[in-house]
Protein backbone atom coordinates (compact mmCIF):
# COMPACT_ATOMS: atom_id res chain seq x y z
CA UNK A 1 18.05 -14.81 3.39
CA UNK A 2 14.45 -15.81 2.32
CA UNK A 3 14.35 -18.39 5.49
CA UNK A 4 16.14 -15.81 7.69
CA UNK A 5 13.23 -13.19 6.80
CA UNK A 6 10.22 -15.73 7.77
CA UNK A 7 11.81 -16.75 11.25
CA UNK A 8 12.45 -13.08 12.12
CA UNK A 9 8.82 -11.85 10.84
CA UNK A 10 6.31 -14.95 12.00
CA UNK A 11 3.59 -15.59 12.04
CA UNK A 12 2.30 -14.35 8.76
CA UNK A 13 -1.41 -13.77 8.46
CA UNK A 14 -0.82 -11.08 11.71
CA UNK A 15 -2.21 -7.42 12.08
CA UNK A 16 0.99 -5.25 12.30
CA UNK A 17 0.72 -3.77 16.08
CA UNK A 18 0.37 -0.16 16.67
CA UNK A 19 -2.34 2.16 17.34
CA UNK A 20 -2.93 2.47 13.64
CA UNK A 21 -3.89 -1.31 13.15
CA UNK A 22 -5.41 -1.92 16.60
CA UNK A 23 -5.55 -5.01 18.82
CA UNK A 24 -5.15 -8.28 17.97
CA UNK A 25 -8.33 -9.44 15.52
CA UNK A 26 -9.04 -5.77 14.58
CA UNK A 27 -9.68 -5.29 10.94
CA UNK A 28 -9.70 -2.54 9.25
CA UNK A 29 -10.10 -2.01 5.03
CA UNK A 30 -7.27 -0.85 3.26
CA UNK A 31 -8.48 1.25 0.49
CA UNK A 32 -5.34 2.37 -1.64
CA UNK A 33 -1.92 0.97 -2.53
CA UNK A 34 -0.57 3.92 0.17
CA UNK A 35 -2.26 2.32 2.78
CA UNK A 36 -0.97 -1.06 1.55
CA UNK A 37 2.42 0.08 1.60
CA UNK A 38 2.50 2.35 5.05
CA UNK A 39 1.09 -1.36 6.78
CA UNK A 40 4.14 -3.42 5.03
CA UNK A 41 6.52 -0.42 5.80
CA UNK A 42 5.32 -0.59 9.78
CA UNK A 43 5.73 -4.96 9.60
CA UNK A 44 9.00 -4.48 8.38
CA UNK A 45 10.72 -1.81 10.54
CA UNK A 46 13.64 -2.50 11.63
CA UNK A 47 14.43 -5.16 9.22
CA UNK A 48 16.96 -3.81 6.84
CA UNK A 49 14.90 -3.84 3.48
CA UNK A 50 13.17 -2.27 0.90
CA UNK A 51 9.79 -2.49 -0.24
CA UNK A 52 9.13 -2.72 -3.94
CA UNK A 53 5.81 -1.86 -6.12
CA UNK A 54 2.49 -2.37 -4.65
CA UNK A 55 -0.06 -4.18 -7.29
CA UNK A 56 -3.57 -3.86 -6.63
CA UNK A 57 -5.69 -7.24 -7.31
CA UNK A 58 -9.68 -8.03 -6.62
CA UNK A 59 -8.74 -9.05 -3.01
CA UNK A 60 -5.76 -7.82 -1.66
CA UNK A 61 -2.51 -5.89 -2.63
CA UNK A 62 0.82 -7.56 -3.51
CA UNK A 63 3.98 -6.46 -2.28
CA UNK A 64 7.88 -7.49 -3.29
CA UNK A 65 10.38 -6.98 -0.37
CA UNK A 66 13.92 -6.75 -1.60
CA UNK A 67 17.47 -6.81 0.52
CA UNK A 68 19.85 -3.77 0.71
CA UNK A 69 21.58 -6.36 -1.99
CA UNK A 70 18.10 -5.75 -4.23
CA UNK A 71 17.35 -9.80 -3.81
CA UNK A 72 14.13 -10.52 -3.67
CA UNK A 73 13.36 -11.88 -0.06
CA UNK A 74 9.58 -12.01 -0.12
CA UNK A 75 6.19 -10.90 -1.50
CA UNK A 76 3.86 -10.03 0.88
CA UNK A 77 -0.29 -9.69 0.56
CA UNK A 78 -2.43 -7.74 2.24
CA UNK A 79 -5.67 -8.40 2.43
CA UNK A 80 -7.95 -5.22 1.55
CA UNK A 81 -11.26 -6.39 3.99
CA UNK A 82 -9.44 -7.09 7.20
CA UNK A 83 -5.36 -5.71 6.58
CA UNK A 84 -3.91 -8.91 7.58
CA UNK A 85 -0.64 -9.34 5.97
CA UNK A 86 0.84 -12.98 5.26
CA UNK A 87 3.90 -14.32 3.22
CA UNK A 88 3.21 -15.94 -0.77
CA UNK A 89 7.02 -16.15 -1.47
């Protein structure tokens, strides 16, 4: 599932689209774990899975992405100066 996930969801390092993030290059700070997790929730739509705890570091926040089986299928970061998102798994 893990390679399934990054063909369906590249290219990493993206904004998520929307009027929320803005065009293409647009950064915007994210600020709180919320924020963190309403960007990964808005990436992954449509995809069936669920996101796990958000952990705040210095730089970013980290974020586990399970199947409907609970596997773990990713962890996502997102970066808190610019909101870019991008695969560690």
């Amino acid at each position: 599932m893990h390679g399934e996930m990054h063909q369906k969801r590249m290219p990493y390092g993206d904004y998520c689209p929307g009027y929320k993030r803005g065009w293409y290059g647009a950064r915007k700070t994210v600020k709180t774990s919320e924020q963190a997790r309403e960007i990964v929730k808005e990436y992954f739509s449509g995809a069936d899975v669920k996101i796990g705890g958000i952990k705040e570091r210095k730089r970013f926040f980290r974020a586990e992405i399970f199947d409907s089986n609970h596997s773990l299928t990713d962890i996502v970061i997102i970066d808190k100066r610019t909101g870019r998102i991008r695969s560690i798994y």
